[in-house]
N, C-alpha and C. Protein backbone atom coordinates (compact mmCIF):
# COMPACT_ATOMS: atom_id res chain seq x y z
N UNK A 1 23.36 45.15 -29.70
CA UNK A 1 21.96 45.49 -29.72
C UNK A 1 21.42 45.30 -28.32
N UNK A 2 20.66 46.57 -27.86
CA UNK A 2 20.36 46.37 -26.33
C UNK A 2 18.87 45.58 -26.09
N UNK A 3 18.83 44.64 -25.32
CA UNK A 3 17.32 43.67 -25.15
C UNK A 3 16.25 44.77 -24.96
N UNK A 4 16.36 46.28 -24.53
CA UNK A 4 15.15 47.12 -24.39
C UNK A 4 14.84 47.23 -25.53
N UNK A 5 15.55 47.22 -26.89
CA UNK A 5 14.72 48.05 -27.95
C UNK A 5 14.03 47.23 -28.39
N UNK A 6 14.19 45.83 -28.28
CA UNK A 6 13.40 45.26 -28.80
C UNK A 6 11.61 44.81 -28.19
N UNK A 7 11.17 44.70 -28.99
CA UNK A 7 9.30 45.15 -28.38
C UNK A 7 8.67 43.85 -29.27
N UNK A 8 8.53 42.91 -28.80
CA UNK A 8 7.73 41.59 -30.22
C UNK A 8 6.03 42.47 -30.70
N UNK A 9 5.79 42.89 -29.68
CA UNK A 9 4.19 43.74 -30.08
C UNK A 9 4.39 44.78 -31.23
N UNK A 10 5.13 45.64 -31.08
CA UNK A 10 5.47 46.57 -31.72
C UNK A 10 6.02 46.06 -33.48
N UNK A 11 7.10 44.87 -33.20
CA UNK A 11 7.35 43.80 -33.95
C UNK A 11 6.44 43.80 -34.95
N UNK A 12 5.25 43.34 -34.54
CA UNK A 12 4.20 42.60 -34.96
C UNK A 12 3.49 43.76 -35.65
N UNK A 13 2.95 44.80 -35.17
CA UNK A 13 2.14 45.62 -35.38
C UNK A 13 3.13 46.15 -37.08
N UNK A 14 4.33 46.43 -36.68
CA UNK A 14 5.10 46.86 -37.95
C UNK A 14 5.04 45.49 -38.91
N UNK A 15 5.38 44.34 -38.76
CA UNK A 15 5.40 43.55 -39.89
C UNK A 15 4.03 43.91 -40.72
N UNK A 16 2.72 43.87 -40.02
CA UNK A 16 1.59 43.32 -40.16
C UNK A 16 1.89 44.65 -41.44
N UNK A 17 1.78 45.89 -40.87
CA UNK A 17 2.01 47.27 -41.96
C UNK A 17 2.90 46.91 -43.38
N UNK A 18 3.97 46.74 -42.48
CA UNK A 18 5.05 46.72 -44.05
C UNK A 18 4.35 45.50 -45.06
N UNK A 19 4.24 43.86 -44.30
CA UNK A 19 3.74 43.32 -45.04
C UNK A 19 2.63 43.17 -46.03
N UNK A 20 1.75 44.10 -45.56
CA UNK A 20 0.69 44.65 -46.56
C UNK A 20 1.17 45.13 -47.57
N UNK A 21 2.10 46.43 -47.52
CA UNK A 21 2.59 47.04 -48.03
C UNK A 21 3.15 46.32 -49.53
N UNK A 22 3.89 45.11 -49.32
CA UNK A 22 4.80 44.42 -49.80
C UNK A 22 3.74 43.54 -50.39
N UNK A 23 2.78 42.98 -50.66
CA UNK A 23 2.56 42.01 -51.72
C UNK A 23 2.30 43.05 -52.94
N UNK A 24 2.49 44.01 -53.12
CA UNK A 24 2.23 44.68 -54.65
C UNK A 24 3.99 44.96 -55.43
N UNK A 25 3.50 44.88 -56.92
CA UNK A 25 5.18 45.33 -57.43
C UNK A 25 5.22 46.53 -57.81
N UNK A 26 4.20 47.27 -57.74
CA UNK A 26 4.54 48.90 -57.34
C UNK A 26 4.60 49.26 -56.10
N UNK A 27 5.38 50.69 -56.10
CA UNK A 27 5.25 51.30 -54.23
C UNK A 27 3.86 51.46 -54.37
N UNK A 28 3.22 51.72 -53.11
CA UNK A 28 1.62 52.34 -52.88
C UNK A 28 1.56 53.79 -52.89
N UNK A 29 0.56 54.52 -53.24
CA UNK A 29 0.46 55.52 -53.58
C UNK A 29 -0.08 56.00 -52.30
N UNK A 30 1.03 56.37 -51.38
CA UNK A 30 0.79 56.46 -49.84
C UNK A 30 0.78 58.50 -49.73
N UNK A 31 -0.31 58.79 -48.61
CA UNK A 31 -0.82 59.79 -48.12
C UNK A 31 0.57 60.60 -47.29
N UNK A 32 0.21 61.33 -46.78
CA UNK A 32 1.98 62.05 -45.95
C UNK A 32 1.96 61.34 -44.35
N UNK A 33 0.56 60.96 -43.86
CA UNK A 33 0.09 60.17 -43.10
C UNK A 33 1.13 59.06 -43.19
N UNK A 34 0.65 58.45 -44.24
CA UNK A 34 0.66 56.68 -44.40
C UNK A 34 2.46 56.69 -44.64
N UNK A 35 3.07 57.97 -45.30
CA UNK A 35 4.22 57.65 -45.87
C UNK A 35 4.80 58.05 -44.25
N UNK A 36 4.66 58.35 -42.86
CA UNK A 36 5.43 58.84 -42.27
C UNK A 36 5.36 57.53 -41.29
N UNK A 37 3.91 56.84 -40.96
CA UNK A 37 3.79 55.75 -40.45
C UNK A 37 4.90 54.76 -41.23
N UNK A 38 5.04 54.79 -42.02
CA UNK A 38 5.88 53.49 -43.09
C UNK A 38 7.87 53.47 -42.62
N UNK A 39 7.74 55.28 -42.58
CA UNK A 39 8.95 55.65 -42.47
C UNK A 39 9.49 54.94 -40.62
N UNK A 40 8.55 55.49 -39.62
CA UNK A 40 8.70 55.11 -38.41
C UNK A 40 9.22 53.44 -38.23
N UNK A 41 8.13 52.65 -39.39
CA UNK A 41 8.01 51.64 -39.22
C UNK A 41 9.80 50.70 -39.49
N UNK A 42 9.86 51.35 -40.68
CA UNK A 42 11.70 51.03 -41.41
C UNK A 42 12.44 51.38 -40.60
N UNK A 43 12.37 52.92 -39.81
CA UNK A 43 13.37 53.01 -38.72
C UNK A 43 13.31 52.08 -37.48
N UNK A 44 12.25 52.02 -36.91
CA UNK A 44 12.07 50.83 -35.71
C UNK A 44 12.79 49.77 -36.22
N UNK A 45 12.84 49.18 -37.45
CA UNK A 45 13.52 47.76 -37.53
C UNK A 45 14.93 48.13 -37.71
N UNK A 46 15.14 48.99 -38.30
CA UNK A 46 16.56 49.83 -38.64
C UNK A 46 17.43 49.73 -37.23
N UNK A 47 16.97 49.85 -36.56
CA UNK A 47 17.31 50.26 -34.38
C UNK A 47 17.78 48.75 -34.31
N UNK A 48 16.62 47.89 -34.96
CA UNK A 48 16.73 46.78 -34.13
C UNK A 48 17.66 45.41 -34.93
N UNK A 49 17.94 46.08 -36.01
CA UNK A 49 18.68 45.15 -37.33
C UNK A 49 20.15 45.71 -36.88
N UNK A 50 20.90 44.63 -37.11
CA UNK A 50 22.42 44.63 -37.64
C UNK A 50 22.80 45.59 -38.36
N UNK A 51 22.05 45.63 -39.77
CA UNK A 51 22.76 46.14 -41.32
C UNK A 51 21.54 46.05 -42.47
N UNK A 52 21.87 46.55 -43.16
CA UNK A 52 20.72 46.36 -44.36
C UNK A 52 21.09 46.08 -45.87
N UNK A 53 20.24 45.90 -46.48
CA UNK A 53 20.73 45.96 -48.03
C UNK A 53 19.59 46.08 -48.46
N UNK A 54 19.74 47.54 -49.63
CA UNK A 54 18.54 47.93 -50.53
C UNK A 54 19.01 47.46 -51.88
N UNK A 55 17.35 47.38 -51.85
CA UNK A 55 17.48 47.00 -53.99
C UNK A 55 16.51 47.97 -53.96
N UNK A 56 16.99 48.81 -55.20
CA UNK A 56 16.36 50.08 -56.07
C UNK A 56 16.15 49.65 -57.58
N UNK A 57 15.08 49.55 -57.88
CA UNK A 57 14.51 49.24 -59.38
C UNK A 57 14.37 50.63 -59.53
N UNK A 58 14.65 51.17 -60.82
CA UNK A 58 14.06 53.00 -61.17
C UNK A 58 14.53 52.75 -62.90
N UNK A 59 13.94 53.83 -63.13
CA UNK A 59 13.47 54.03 -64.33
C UNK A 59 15.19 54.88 -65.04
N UNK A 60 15.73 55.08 -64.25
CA UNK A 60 17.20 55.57 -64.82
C UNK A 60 18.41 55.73 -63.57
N UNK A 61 19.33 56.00 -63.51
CA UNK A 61 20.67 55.39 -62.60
C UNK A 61 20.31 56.91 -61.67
N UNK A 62 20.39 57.84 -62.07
CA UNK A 62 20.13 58.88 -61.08
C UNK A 62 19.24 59.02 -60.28
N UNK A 63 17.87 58.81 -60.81
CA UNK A 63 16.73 58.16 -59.72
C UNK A 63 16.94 57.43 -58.98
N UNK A 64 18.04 56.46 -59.30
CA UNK A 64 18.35 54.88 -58.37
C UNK A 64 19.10 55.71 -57.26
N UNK A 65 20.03 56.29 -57.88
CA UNK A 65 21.24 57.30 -56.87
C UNK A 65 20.42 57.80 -55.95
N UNK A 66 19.77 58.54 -56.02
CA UNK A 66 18.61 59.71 -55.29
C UNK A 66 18.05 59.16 -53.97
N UNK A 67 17.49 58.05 -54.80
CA UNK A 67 16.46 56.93 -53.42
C UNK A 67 17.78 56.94 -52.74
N UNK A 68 18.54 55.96 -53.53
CA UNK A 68 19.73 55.23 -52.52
C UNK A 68 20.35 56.21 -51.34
N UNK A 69 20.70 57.23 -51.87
CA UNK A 69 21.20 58.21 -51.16
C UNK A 69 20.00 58.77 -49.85
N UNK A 70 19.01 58.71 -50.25
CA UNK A 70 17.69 59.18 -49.05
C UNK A 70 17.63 58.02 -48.26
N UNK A 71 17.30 57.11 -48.69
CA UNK A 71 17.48 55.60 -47.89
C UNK A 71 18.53 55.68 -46.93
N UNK A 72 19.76 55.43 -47.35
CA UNK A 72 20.99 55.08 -46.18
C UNK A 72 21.51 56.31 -45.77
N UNK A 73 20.85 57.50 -45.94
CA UNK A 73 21.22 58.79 -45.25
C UNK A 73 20.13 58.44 -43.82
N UNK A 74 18.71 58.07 -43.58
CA UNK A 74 18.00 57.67 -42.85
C UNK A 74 18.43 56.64 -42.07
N UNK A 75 18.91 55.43 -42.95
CA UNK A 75 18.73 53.68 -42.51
C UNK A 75 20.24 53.51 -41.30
N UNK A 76 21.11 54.79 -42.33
CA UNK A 76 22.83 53.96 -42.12
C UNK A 76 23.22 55.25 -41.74
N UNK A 77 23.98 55.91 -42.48
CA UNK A 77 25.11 57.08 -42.63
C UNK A 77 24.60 57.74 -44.01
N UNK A 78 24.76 59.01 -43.93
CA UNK A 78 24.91 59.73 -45.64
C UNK A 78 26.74 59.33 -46.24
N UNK A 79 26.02 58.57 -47.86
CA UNK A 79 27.76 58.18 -48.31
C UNK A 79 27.50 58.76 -49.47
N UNK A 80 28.68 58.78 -50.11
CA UNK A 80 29.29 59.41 -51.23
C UNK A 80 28.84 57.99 -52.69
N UNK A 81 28.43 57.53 -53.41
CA UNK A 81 28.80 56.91 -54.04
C UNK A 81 29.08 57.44 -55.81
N UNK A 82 30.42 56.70 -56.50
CA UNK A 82 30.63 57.02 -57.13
C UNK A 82 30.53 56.09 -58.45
N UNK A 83 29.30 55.73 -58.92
CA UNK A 83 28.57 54.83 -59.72
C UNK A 83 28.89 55.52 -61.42
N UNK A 84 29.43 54.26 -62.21
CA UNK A 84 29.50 54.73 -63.44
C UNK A 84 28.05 54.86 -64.49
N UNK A 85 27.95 55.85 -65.03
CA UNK A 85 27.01 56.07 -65.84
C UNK A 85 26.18 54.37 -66.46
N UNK A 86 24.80 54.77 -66.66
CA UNK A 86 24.52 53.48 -67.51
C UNK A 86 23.27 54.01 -67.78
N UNK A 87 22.90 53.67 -69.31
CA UNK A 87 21.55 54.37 -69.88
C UNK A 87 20.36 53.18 -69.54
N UNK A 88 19.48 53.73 -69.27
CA UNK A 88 18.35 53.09 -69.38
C UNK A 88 17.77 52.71 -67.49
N UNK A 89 16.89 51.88 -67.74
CA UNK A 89 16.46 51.29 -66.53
C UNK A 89 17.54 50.68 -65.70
N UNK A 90 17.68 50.75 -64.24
CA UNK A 90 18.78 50.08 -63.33
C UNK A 90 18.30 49.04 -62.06
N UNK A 91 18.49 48.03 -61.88
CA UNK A 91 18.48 47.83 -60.44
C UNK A 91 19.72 48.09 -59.64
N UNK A 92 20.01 48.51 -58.66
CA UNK A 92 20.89 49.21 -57.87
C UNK A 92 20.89 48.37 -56.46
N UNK A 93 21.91 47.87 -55.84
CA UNK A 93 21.51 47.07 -54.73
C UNK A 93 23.08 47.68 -53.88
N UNK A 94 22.66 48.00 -52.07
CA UNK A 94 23.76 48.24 -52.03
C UNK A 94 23.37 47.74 -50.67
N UNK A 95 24.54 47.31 -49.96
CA UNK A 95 24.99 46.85 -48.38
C UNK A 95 25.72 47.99 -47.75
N UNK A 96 24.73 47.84 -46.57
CA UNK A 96 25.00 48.86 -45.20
C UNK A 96 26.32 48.71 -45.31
N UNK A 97 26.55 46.94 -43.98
CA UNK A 97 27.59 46.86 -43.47
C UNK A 97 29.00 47.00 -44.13
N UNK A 98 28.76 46.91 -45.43
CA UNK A 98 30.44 46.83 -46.64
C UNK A 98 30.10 47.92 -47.04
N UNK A 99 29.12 48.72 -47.25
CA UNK A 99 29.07 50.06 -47.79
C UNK A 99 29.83 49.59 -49.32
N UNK A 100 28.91 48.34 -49.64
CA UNK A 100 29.46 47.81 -50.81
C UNK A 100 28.14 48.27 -51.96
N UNK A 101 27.97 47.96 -53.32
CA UNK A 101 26.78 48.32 -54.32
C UNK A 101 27.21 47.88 -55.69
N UNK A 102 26.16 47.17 -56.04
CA UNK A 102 26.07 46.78 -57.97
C UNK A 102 25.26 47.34 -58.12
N UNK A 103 24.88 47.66 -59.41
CA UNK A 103 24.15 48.26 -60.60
C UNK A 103 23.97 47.72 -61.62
N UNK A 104 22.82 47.24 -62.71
CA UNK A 104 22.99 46.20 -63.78
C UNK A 104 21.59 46.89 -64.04
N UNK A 105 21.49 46.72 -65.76
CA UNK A 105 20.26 47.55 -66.31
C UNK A 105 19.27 45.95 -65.81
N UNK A 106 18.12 46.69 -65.81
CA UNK A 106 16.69 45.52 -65.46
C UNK A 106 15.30 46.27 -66.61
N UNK A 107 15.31 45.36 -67.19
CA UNK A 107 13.84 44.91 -68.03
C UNK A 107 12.63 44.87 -67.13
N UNK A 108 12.82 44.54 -66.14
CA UNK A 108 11.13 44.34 -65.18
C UNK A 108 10.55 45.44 -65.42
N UNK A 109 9.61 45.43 -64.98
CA UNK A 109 8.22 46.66 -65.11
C UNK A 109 8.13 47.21 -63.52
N UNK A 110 8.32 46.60 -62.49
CA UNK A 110 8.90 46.81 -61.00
C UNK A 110 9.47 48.33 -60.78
N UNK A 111 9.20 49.17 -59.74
CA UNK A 111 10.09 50.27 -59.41
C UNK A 111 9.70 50.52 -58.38
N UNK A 112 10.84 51.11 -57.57
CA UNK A 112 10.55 51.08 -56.30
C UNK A 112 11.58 50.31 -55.52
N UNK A 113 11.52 50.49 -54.08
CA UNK A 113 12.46 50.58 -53.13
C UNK A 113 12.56 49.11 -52.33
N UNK A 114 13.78 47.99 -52.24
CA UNK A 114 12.84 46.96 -51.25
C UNK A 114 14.11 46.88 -50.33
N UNK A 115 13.46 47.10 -48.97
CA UNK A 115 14.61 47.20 -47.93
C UNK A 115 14.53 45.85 -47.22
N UNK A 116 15.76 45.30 -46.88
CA UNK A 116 16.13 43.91 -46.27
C UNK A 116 16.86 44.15 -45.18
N UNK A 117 16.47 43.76 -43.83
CA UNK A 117 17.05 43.88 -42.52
C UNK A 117 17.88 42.56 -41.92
N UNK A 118 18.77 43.01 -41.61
CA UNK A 118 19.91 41.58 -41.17
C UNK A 118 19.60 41.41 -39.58
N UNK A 119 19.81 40.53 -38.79
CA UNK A 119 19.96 40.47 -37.52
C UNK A 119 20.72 38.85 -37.26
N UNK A 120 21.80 38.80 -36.37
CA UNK A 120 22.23 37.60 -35.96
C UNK A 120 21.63 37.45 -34.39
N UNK A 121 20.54 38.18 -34.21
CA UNK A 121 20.31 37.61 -32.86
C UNK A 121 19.22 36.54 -32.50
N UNK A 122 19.49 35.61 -31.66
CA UNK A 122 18.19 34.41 -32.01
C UNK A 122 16.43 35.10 -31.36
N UNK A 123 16.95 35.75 -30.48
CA UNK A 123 15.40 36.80 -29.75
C UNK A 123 14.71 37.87 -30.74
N UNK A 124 15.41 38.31 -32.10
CA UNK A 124 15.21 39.25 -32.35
C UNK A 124 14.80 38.67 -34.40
N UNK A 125 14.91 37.09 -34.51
CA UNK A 125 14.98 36.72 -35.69
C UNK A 125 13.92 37.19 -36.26
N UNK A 126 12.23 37.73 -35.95
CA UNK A 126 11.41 38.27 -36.63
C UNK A 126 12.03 39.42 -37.41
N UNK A 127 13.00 40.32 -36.82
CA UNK A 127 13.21 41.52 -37.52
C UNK A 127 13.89 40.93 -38.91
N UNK A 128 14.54 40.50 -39.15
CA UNK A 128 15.06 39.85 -40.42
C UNK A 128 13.48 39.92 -41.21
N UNK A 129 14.00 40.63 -42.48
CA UNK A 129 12.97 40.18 -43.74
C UNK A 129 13.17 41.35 -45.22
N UNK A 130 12.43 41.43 -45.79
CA UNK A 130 12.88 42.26 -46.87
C UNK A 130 11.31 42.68 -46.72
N UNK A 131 11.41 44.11 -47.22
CA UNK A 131 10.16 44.76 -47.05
C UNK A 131 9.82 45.74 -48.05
N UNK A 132 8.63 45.81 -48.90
CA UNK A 132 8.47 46.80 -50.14
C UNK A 132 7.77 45.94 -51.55
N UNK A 133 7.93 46.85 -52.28
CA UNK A 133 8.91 48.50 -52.87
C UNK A 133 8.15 49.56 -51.92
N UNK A 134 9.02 50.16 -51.54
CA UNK A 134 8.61 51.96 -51.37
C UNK A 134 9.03 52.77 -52.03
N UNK A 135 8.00 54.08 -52.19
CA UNK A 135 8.76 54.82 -52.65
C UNK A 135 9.69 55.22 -53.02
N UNK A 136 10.45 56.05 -54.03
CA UNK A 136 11.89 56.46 -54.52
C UNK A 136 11.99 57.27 -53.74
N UNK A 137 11.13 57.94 -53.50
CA UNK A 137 11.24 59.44 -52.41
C UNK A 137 10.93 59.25 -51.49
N UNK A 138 10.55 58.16 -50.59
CA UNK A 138 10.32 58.19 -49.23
C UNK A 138 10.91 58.80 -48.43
N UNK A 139 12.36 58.81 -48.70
CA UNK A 139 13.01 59.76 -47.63
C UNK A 139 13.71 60.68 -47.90
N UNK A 140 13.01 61.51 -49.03
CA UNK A 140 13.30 62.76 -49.75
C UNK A 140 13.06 63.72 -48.14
């Protein structure tokens, strides 16, 4: 990770956003405005993070697929995953760096997207945090 990308102002200005964002357990019912500011905001930490791991709450496994697949086509790489069927509601959680993922049905009332940024660097420990739900389609 190169010491230019990192910006503590910029840092700041994005936590302050996402963290708003993040005290509700629905996504926000964001404008094309607000959803592109949000998007900038995930990629800036994306630059400046290690690796990630999403959790996808959705209302059925293909919805979960969908996000997941828009997410780490943006965050990481576009991957293939080959997830066995399961009826009903899912949480879906998958890691960048192992390009690893579980799936297990969830009861919560929750849906929506929550992205978690890794960093082992000691200058850069603000970027570490988990951020959301967003949208399923954010990065439709």
């Amino acid at each position: 990770m190169s010491p230019e990308s990192f910006d503590a102002e910029a840092l700041k200005a994005i936590r302050q956003l996402l963290v708003k964002l993040s005290l509700q357990t629905q996504p926000a019912d964001l404008n094309e405005a607000q959803r592109e500011s949000v998007r900038e905001a995930l990629l800036w930490l994306n630059k400046n993070s290690e690796y990630q791991t999403i959790g996808i709450c959705a209302d059925d496994l293909a919805g979960a697929t969908a996000a997941l697949k828009g997410y780490v086509a943006a965050l990481s790489q576009p991957i293939q995953v080959d997830i066995p069927e399961q009826a009903g509601a899912v949480f879906l959680k998958f890691n960048t760096l192992k390009n690893a993922w579980y799936v297990d049905g969830y009861s919560g009332e929750s849906r929506g997207v929550l992205v978690t940024y890794h960093t082992s660097e000691p200058e850069e420990d603000d970027v570490n945090g988990t951020y959301g739900p967003f949208p399923l389609t954010l990065f439709d």
